[in-house]
C-alpha atoms as a PDB file:
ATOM      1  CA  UNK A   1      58.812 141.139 122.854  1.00  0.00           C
ATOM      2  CA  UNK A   2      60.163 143.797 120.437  1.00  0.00           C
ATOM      3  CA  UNK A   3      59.611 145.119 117.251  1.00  0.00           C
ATOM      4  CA  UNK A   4      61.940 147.005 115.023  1.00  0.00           C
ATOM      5  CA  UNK A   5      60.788 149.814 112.428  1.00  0.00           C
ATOM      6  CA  UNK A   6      64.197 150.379 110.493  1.00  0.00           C
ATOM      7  CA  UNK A   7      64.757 153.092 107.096  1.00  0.00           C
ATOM      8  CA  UNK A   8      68.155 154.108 106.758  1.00  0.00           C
ATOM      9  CA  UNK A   9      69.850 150.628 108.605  1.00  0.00           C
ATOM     10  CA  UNK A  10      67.778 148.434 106.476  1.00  0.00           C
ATOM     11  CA  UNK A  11      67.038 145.202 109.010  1.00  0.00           C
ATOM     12  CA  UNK A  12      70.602 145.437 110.048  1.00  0.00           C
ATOM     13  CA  UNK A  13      68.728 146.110 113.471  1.00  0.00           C
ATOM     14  CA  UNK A  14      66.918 142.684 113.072  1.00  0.00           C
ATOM     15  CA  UNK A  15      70.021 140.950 111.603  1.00  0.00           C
ATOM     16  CA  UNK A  16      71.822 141.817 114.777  1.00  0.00           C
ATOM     17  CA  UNK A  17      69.015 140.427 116.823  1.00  0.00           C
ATOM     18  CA  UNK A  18      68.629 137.774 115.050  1.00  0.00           C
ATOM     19  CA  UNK A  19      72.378 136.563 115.321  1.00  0.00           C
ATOM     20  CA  UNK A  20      71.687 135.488 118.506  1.00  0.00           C
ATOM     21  CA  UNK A  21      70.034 131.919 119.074  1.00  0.00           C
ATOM     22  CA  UNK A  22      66.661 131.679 120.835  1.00  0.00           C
ATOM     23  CA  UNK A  23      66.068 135.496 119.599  1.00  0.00           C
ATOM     24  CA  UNK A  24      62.589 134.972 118.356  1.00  0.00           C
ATOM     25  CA  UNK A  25      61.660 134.219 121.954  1.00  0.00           C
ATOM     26  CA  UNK A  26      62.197 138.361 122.389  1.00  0.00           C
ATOM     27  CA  UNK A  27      61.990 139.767 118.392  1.00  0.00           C
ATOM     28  CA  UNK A  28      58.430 139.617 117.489  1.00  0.00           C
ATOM     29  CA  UNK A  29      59.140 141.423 113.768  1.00  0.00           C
ATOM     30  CA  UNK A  30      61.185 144.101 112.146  1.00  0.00           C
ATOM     31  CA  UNK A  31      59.553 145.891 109.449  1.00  0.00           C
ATOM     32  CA  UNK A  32      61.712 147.789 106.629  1.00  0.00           C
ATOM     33  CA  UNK A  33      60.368 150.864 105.076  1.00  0.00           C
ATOM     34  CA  UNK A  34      62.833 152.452 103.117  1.00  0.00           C
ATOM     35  CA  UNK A  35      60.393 154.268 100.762  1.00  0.00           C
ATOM     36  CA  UNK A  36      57.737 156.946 102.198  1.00  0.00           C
ATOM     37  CA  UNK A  37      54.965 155.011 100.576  1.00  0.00           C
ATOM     38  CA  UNK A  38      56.348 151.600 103.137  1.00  0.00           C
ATOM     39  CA  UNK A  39      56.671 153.745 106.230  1.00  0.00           C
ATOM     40  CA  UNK A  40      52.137 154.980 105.373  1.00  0.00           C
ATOM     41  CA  UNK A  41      51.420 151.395 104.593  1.00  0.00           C
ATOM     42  CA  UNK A  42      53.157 149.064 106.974  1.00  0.00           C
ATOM     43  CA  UNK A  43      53.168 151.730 109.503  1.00  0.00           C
ATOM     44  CA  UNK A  44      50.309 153.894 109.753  1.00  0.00           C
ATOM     45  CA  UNK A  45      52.957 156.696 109.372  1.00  0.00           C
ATOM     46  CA  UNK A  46      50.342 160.116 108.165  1.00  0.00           C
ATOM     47  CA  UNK A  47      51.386 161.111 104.564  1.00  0.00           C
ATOM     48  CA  UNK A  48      50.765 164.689 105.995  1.00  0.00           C
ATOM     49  CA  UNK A  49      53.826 163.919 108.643  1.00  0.00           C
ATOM     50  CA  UNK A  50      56.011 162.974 105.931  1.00  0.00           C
ATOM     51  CA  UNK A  51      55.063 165.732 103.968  1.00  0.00           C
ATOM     52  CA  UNK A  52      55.071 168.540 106.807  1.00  0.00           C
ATOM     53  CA  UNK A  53      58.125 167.516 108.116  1.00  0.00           C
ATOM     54  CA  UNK A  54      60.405 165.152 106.012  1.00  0.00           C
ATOM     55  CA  UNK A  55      61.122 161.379 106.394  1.00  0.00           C
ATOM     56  CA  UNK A  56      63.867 162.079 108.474  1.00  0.00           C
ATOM     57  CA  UNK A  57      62.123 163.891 111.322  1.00  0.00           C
ATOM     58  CA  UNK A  58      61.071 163.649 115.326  1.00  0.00           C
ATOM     59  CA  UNK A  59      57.457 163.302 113.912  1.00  0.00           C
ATOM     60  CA  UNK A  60      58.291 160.434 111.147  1.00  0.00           C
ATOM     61  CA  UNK A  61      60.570 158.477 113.407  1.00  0.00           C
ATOM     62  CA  UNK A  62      57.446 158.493 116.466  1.00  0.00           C
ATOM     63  CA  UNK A  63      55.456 157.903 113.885  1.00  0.00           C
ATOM     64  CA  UNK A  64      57.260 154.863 113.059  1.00  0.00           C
ATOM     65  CA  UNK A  65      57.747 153.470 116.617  1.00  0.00           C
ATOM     66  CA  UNK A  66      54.332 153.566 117.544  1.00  0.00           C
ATOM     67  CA  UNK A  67      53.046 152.098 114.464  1.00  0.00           C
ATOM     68  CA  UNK A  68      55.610 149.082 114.522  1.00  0.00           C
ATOM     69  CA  UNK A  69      53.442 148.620 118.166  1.00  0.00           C
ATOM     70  CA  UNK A  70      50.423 149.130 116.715  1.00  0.00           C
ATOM     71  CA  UNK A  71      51.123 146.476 114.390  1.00  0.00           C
ATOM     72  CA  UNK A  72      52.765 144.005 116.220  1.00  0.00           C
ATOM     73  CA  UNK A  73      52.870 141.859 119.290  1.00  0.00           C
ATOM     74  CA  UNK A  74      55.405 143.644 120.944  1.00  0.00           C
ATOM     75  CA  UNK A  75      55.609 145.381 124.066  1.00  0.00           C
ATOM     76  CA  UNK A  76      58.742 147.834 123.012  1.00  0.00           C
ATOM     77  CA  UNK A  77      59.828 149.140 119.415  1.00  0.00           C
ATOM     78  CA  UNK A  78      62.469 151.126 118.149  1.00  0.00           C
ATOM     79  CA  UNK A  79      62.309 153.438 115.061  1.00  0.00           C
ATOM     80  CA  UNK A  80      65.532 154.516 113.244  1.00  0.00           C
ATOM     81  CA  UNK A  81      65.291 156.801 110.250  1.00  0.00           C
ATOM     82  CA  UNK A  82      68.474 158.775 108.772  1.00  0.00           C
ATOM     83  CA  UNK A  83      70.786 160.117 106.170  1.00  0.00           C
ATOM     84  CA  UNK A  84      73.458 157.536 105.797  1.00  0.00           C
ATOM     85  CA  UNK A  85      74.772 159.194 102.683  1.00  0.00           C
ATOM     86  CA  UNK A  86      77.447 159.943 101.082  1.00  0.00           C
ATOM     87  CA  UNK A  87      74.449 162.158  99.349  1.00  0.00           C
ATOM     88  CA  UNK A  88      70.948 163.270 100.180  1.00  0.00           C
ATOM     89  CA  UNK A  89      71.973 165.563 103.198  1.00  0.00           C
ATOM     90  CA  UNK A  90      71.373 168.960 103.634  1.00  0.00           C
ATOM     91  CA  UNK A  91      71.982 171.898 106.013  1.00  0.00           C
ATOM     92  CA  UNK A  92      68.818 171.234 108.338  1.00  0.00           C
ATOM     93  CA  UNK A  93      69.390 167.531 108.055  1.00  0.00           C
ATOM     94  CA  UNK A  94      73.339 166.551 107.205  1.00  0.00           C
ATOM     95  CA  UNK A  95      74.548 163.427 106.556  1.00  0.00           C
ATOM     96  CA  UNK A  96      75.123 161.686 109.425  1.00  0.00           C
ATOM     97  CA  UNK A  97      71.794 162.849 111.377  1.00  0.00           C
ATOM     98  CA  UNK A  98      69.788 159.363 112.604  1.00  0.00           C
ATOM     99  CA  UNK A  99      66.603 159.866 114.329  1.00  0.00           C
ATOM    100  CA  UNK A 100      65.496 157.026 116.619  1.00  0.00           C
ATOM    101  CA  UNK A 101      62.185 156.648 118.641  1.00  0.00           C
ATOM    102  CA  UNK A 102      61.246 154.257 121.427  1.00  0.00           C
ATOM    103  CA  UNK A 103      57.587 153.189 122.009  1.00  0.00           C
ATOM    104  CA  UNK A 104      56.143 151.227 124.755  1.00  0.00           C
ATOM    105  CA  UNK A 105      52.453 148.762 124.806  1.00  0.00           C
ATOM    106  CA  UNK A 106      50.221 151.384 126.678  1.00  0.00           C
ATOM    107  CA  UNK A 107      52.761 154.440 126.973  1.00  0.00           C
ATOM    108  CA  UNK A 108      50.898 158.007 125.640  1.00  0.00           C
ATOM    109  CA  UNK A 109      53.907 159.028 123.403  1.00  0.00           C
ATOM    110  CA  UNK A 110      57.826 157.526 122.288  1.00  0.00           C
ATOM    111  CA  UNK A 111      60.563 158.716 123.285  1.00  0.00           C
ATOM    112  CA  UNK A 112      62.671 160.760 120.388  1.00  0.00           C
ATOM    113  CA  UNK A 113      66.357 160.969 120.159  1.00  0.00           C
ATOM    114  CA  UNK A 114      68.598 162.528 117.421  1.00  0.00           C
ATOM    115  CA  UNK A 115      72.017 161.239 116.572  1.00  0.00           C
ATOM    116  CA  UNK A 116      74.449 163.293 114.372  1.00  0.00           C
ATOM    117  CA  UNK A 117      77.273 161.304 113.601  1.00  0.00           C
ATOM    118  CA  UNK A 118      78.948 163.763 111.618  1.00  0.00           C
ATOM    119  CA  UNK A 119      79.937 163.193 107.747  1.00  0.00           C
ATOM    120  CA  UNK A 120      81.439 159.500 108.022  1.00  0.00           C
ATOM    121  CA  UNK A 121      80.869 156.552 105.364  1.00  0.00           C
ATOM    122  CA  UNK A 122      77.599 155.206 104.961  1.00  0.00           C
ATOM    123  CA  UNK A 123      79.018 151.943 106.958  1.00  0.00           C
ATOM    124  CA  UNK A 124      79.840 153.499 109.704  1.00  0.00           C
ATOM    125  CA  UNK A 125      76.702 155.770 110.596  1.00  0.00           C
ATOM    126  CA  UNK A 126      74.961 152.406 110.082  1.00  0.00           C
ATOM    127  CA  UNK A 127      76.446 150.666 112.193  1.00  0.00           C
ATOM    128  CA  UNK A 128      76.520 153.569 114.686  1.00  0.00           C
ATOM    129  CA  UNK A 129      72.870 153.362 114.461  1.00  0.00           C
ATOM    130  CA  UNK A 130      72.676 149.849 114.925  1.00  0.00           C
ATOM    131  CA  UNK A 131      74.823 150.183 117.839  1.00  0.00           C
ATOM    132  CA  UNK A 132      71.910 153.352 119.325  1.00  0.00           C
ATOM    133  CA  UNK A 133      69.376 151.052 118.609  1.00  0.00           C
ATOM    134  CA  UNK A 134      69.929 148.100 120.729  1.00  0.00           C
ATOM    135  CA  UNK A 135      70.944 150.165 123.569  1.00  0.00           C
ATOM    136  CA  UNK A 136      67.531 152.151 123.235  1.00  0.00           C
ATOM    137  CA  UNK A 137      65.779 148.325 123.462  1.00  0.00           C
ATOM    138  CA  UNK A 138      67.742 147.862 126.784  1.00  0.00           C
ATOM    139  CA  UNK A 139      65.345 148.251 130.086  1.00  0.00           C
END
């Protein structure tokens, strides 16, 4: 089972998942959290993280995986938290930079990988980091 903690691709994660018949046999739930305040809620994701270190950080997106275990049946989750633009970049964190993290059931930390896609439409580096995402929930 798998569960899905998307920010900057909105459920397209889930959407992808779920385009496929029988899929809730493997997706156990995707949660959403665009917002800061949905990422310390449905998450568990420390205010102090967010704060220290941005939303769009190595911290946030662990942060994210392992809570999306945490609160959920699954056994792997995948975190995915960006700048997908056209605005809200900056030098540190351009548009185009997508953060994902990998947690296991019983592993001691996820795994963190950073994506910079480089200054493309928000379309693509969505669907670049849709594309990252379901390769990171392969075995």
């Amino acid at each position: 089972m798998v569960a899905l903690a998307e920010s900057c691709t909105g459920g397209l994660v889930s959407a992808a998942l779920t385009e496929i018949a029988g899929s809730s046999a493997v997706l156990d739930r995707g949660f959403v959290t665009y917002s800061n305040e949905a990422k310390q809620q449905m998450l568990g994701v420390p205010a102090a993280t967010i704060d220290a270190r941005g939303a769009v950080s190595r911290e946030t997106a662990r942060a994210m995986a392992e809570g999306a275990i945490a609160h959920s049946r699954a056994q792997v989750a995948v975190a995915i938290t960006g700048v997908a633009g056209p605005g809200g970049g900056s030098p540190e964190k351009p548009v185009g930079m997508v953060v994902f993290a990998r947690a296991e059931r019983n592993q001691t930390e996820a795994l963190v990988e950073e994506k910079r896609f480089g200054e493309l439409e928000r379309g693509e580096i969505r669907y670049k980091a849709v594309l990252t995402a379901l390769e990171l929930l392969l075995p």
